[in-house]
Protein backbone atom coordinates (compact mmCIF):
# COMPACT_ATOMS: atom_id res chain seq x y z
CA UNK A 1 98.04 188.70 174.35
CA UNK A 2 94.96 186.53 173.65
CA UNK A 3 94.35 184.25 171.15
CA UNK A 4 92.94 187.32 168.41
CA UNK A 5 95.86 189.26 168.61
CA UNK A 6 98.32 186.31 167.85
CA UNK A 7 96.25 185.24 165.34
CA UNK A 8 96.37 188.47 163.62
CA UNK A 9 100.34 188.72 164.19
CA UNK A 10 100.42 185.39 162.49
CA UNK A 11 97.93 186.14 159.24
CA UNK A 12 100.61 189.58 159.07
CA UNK A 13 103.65 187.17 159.26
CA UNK A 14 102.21 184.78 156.66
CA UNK A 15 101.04 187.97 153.99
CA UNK A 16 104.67 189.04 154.56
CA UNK A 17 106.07 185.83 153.55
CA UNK A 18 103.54 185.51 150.63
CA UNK A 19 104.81 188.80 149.19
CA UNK A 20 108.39 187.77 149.81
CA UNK A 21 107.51 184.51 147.69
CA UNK A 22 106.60 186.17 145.38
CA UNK A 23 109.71 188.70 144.80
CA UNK A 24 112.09 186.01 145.20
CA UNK A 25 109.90 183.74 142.41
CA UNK A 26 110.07 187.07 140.08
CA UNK A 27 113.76 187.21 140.47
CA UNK A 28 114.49 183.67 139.92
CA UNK A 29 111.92 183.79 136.70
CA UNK A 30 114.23 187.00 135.38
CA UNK A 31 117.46 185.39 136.49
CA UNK A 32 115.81 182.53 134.54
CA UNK A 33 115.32 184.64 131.41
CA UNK A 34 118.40 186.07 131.10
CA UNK A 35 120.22 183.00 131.48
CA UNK A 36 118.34 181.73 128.77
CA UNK A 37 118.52 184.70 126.63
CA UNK A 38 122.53 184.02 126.94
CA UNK A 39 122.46 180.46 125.84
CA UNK A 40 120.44 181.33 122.96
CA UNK A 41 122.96 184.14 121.87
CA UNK A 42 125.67 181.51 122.80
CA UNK A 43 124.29 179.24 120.74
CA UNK A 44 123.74 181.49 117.63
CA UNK A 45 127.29 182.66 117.95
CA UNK A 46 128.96 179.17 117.95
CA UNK A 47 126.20 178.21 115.10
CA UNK A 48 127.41 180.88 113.40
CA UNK A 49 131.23 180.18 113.64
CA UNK A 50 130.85 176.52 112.64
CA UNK A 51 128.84 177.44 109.37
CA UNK A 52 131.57 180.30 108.63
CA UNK A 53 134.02 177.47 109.09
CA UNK A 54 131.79 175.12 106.85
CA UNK A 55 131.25 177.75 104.23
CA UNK A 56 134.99 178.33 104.46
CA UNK A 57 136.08 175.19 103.80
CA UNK A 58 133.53 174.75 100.42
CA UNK A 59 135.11 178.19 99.23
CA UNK A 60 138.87 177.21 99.62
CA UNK A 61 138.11 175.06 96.74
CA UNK A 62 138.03 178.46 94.67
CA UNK A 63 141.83 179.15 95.44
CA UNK A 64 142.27 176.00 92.85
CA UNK A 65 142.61 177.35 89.64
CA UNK A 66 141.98 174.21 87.46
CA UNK A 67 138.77 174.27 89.83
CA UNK A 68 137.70 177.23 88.84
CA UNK A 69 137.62 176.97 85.52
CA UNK A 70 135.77 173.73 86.10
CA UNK A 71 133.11 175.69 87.78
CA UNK A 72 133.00 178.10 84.90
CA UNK A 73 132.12 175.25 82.74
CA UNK A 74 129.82 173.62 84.56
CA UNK A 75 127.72 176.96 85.25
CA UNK A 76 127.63 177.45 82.02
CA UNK A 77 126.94 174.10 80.19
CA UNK A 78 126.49 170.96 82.37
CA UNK A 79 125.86 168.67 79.53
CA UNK A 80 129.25 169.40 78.02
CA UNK A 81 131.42 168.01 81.07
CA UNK A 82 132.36 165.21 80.96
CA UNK A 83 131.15 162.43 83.38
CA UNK A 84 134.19 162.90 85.38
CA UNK A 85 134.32 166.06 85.62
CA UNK A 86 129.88 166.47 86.44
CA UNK A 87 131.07 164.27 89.30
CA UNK A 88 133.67 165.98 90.91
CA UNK A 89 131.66 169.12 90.64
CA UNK A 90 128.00 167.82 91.73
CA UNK A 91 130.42 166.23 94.68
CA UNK A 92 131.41 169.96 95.31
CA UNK A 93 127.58 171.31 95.14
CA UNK A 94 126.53 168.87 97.38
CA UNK A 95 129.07 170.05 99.87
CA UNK A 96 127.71 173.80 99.56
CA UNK A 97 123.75 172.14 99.02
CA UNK A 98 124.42 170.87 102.59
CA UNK A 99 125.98 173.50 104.35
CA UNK A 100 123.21 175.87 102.94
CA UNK A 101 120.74 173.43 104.14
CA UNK A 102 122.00 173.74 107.37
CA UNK A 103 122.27 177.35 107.45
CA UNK A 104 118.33 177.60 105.95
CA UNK A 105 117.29 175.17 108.72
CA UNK A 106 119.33 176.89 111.52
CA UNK A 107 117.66 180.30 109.86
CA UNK A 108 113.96 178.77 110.65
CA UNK A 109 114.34 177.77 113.96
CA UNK A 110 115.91 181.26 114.73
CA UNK A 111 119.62 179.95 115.84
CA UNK A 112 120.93 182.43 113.03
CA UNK A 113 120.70 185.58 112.04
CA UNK A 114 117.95 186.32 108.98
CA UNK A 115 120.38 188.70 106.97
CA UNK A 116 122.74 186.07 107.48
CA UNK A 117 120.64 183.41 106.24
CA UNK A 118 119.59 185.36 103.19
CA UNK A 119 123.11 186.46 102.22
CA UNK A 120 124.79 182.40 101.65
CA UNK A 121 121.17 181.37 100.42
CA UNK A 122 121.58 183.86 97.63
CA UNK A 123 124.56 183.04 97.05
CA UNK A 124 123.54 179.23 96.80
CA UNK A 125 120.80 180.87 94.23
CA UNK A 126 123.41 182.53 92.31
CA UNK A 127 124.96 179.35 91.08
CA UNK A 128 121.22 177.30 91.26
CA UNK A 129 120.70 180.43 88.54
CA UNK A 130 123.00 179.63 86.18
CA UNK A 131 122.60 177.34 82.97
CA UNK A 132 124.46 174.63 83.77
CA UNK A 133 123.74 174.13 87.07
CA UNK A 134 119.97 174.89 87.00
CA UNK A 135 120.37 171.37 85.33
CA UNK A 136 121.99 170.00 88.65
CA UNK A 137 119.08 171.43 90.23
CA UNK A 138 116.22 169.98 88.46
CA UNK A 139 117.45 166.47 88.35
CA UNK A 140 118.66 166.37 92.07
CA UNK A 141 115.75 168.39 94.12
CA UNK A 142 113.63 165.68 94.88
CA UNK A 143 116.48 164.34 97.33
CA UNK A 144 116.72 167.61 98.99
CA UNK A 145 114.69 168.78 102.12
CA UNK A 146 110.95 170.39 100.55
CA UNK A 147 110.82 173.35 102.37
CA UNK A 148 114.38 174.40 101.17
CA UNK A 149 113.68 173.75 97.51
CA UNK A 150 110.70 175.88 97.57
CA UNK A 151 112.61 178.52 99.40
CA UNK A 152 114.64 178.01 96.17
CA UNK A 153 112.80 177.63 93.71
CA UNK A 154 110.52 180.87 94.95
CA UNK A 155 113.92 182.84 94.43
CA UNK A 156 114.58 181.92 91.17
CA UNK A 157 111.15 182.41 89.78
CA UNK A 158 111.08 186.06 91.41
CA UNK A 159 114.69 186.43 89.88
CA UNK A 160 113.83 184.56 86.32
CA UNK A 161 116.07 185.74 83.52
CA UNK A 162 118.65 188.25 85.88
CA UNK A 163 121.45 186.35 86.52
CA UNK A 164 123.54 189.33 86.27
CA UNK A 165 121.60 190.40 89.50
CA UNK A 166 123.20 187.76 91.15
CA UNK A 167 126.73 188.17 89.58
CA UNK A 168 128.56 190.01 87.06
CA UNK A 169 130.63 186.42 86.26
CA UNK A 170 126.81 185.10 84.84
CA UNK A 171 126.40 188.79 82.33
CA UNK A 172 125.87 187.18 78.83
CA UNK A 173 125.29 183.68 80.35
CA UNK A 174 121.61 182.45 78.42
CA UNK A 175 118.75 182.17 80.80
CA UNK A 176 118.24 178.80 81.83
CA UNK A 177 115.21 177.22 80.65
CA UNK A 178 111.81 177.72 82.72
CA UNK A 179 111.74 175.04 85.47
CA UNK A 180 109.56 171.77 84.39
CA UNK A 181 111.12 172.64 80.89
């Protein structure tokens, strides 16, 4: 064998081992994918389960009944609780503002799923809706996140004057005043 034939050998070993590069880098990128695809899911499933749990733990409060007639109140006057009783029931707002927040934010950056996200953020809207705590809202929305109050607020202006869409508890309830009112 001269020097051209071994040469040629070698420029058919070295093609062969390009190709097989490139096979094995195609797997690895899939293999890649998939395992990525899987932490994503994992992730969305244990975001999932920890704002269940959250959400959970705001709603338990329901199972108290002097609690829920507090929130009957308050939903439907907020200026006739009493200072004591506004506080313990903005503290329990705040508990379901935040876990809402977090379930909005995990919504935009795609860790949860969009039904999902739209089902507890209506139901955050349902009690933003009613009388007395559409008063909650306007006095404490410039300390929440921007992008969440306009998600809000965007609800409630396409939803003006239905509460009853939200619940049958709110049928009869007046229509809160416009917003900026």
């Amino acid at each position: 064998m001269d020097i051209m034939e071994l040469g040629a050998i070698g420029e058919l070993v070295g093609g062969a081992a390009v190709i097989a590069s490139l096979v094995f880098v195609g797997l690895q990128v899939r293999q890649s994918n998939d395992h990525t695809r899987q932490t994503i899911d994992l992730e969305r499933n244990q975001a999932n389960r920890s704002m269940t749990q959250a959400m959970a733990e705001v709603w338990a409060t329901l199972e108290q009944s002097e609690f829920v007639e507090l929130m009957q109140r308050a939903t439907r006057s907020w200026d006739s609780l009493p200072s004591a009783d506004q506080a313990r029931f903005a503290a329990w707002l705040t508990r379901f503002h935040v876990n809402t927040l977090s379930i909005f934010l995990a919504g935009q950056q795609g860790l949860m799923d969009e039904d999902y996200c739209n089902a507890w953020i209506e139901a955050y809207t349902m009690f933003i809706a009613s009388p007395g705590v559409s008063r909650w809202w306007e006095f404490s929305k410039p300390t929440h996140h921007p992008g969440f109050v306009a998600d809000i607020d965007a609800r409630l202006a396409r939803n003006e004057g239905s509460l009853a869409r939200y619940s049958p508890w709110f049928a009869g309830l007046p229509t809160p005043p416009p917003q900026g009112a």
